[in-house]
C-alpha atoms as a PDB file:
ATOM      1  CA  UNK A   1     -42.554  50.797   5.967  1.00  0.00           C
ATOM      2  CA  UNK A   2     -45.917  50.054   8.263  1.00  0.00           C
ATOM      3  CA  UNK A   3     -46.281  52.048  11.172  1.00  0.00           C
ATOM      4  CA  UNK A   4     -47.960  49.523  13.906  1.00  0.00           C
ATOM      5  CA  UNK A   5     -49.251  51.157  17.496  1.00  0.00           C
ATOM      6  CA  UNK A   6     -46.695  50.961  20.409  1.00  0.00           C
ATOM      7  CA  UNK A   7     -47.447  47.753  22.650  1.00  0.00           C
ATOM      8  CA  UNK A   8     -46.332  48.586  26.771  1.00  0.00           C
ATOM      9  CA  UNK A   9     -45.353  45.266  27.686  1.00  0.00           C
ATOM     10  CA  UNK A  10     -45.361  44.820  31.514  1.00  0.00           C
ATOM     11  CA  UNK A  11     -43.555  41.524  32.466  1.00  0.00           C
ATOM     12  CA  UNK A  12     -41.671  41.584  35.898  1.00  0.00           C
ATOM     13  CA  UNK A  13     -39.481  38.514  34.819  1.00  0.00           C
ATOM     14  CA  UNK A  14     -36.321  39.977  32.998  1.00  0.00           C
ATOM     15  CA  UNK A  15     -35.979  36.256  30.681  1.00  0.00           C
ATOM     16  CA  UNK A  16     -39.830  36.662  29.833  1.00  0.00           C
ATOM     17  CA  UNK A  17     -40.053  39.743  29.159  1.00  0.00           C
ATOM     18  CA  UNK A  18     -36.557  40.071  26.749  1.00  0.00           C
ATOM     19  CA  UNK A  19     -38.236  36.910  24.807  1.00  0.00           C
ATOM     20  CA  UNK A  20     -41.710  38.339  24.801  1.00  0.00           C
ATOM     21  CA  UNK A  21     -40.518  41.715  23.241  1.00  0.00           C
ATOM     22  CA  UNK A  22     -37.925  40.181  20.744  1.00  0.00           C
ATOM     23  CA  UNK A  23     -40.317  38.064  19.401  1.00  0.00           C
ATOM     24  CA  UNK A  24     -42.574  41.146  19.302  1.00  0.00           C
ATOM     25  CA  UNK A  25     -40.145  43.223  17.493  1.00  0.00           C
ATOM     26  CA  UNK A  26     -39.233  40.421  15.216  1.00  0.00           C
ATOM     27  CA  UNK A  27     -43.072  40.735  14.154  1.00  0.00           C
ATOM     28  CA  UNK A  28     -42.511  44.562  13.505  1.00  0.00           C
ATOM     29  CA  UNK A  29     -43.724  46.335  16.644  1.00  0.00           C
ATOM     30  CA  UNK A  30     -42.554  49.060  18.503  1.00  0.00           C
ATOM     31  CA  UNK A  31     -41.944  47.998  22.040  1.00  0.00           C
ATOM     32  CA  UNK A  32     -41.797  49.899  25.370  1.00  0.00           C
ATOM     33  CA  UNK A  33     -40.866  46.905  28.138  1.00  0.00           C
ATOM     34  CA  UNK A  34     -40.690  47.430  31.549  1.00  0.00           C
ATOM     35  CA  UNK A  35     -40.803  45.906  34.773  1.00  0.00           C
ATOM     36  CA  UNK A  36     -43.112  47.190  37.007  1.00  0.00           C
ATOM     37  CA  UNK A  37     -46.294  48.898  37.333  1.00  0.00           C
ATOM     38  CA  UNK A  38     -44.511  51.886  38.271  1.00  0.00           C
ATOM     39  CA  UNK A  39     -42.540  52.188  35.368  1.00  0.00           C
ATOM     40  CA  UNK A  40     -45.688  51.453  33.422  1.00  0.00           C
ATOM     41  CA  UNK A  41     -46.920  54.157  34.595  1.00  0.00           C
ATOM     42  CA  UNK A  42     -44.764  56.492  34.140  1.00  0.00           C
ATOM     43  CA  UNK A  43     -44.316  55.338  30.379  1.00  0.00           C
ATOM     44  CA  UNK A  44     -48.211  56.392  30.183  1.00  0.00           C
ATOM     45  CA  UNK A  45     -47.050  59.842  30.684  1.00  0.00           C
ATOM     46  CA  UNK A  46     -45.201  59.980  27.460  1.00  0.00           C
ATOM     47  CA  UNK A  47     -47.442  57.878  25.362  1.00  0.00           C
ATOM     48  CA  UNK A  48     -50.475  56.181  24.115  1.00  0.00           C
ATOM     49  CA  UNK A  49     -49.711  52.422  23.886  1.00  0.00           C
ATOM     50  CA  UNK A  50     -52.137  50.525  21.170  1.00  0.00           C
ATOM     51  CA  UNK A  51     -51.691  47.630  23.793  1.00  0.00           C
ATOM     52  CA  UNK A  52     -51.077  46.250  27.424  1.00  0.00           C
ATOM     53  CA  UNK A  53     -49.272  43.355  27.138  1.00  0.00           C
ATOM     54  CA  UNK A  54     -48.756  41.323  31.039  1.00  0.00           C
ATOM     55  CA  UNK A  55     -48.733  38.478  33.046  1.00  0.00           C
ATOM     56  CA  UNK A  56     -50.968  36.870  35.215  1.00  0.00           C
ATOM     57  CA  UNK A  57     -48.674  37.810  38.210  1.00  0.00           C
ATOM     58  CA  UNK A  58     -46.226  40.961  37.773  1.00  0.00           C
ATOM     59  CA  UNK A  59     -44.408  40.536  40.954  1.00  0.00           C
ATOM     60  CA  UNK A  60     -46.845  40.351  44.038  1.00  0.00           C
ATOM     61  CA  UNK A  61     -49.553  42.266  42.112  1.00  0.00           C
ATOM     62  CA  UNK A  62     -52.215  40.364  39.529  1.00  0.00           C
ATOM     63  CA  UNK A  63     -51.836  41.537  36.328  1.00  0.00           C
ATOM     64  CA  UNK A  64     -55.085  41.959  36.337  1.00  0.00           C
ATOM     65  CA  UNK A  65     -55.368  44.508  39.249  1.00  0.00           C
ATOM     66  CA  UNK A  66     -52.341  46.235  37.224  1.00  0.00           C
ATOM     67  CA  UNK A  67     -54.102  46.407  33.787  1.00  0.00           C
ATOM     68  CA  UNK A  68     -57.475  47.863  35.559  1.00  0.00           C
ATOM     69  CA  UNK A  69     -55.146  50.493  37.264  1.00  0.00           C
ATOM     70  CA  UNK A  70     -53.655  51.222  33.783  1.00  0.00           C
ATOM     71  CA  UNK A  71     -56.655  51.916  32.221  1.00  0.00           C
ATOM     72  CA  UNK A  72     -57.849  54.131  34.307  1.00  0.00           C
ATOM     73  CA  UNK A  73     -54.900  56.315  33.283  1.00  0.00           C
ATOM     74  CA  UNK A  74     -55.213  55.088  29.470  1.00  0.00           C
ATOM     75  CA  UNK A  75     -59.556  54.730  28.931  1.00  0.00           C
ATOM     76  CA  UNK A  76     -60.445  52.451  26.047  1.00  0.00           C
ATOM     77  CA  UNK A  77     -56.564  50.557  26.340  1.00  0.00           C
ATOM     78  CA  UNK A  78     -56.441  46.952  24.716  1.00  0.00           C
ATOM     79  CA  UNK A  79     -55.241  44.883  27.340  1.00  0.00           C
ATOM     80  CA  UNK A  80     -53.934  41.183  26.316  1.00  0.00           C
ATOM     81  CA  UNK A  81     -53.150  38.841  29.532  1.00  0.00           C
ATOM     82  CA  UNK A  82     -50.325  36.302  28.660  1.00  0.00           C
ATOM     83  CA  UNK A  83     -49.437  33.386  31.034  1.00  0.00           C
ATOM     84  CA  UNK A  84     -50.136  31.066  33.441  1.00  0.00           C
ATOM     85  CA  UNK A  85     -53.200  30.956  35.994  1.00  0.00           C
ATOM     86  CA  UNK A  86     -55.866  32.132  33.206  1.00  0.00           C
ATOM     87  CA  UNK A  87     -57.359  29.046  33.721  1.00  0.00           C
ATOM     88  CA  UNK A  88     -58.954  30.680  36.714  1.00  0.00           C
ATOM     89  CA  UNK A  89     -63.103  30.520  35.942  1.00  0.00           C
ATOM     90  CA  UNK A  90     -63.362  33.412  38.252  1.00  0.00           C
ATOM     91  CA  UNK A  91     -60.365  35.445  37.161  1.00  0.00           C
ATOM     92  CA  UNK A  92     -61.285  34.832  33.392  1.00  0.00           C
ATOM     93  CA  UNK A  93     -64.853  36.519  33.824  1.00  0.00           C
ATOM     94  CA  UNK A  94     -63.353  38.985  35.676  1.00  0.00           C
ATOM     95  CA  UNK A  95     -61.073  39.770  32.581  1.00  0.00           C
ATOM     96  CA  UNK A  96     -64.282  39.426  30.258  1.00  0.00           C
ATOM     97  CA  UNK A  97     -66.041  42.259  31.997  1.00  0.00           C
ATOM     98  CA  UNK A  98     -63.121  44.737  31.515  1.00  0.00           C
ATOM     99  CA  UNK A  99     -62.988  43.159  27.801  1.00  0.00           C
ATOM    100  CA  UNK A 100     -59.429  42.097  28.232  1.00  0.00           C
ATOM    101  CA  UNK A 101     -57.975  39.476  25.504  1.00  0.00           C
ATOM    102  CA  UNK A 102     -56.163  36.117  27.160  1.00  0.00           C
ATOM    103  CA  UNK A 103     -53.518  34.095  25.326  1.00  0.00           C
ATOM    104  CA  UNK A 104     -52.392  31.106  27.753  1.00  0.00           C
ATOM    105  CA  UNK A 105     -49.087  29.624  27.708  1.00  0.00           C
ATOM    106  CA  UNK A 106     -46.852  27.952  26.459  1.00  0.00           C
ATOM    107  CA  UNK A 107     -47.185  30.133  23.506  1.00  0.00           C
ATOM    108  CA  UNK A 108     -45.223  30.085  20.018  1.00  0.00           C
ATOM    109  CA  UNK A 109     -43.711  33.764  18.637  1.00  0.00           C
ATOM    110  CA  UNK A 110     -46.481  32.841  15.511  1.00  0.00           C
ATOM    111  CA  UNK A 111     -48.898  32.329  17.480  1.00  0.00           C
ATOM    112  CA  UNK A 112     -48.496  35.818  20.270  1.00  0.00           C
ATOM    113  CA  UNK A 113     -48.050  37.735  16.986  1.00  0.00           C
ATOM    114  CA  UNK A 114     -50.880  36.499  15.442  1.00  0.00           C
ATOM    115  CA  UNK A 115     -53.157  37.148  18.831  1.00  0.00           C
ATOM    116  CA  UNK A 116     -51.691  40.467  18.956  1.00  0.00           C
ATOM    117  CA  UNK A 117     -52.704  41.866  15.409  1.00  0.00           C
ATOM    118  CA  UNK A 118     -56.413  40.341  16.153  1.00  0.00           C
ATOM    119  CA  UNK A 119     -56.712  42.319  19.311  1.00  0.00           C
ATOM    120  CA  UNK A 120     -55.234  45.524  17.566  1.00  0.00           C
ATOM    121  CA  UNK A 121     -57.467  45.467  14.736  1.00  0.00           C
ATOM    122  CA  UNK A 122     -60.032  44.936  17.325  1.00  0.00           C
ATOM    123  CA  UNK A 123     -59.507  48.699  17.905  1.00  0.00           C
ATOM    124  CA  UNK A 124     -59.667  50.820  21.473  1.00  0.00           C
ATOM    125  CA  UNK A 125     -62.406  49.513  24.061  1.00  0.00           C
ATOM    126  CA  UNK A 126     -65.206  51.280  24.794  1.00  0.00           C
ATOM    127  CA  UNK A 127     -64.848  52.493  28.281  1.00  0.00           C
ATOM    128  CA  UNK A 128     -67.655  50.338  30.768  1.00  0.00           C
ATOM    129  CA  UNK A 129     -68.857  51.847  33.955  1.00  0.00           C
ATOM    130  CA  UNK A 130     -68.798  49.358  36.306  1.00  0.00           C
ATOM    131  CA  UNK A 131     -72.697  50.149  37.915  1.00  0.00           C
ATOM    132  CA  UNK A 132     -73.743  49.515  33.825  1.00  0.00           C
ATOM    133  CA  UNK A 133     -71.954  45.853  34.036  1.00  0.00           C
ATOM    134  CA  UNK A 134     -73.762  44.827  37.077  1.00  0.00           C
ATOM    135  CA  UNK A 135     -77.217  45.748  35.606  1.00  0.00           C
END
């Protein structure tokens, strides 16, 4: 039996976020879904997630804003962005900088699982201070 890291997936839409972690745990992951950012973090509290999995939007916060928050509480997490709006020139550099991964929709189960294993292997990102990104 392979033991795989746990992947915190963070997808406010109930339908999404059932699909998103069946097809996950069809692909042999451990999953930890939840709605919010507050439930994500309070799921910090009791573990080390291998991976952020969220949307573009979770609710009427940017996944984006969410994941930086999360890492702050989790340095060095791997942080894939799945949806909609990452299209976004300015949005996608902003991800770049923090080293997040991006996997635009629509998106096959093959395919996310096959994203997902890159960015794990990929390993835990180096923690970036921001004044060192702007010089």
């Amino acid at each position: 039996m392979r033991t795989s890291p746990t992947i915190l997936l963070l997808v406010s839409d109930a339908v999404v976020r059932a699909a998103v972690r069946d097809a996950l745990e069809h692909g042999g992951y451990t999953v930890v879904a939840v709605g919010d950012l507050g439930s994500a973090v309070d799921r910090l509290k009791e573990f080390t997630p291998g991976l952020l999995i969220t949307r573009s939007y979770i609710e009427d916060i940017p996944g984006y804003d969410a994941a930086v928050y999360l890492r702050t509480r989790s340095p060095g997490l791997n942080v894939l962005m799945i949806g909609g709006l990452i299209d976004d020139d300015r949005l996608v550099n902003r991800m770049k900088l923090e080293g997040f991964e991006t996997f635009p929709k629509p998106y096959p189960a093959a395919a996310l699982l096959a994203k997902v294993k890159e960015v794990l292997e990929k390993g835990r990102r180096p923690v970036v201070n921001v004044d060192e990104r702007r010089g």
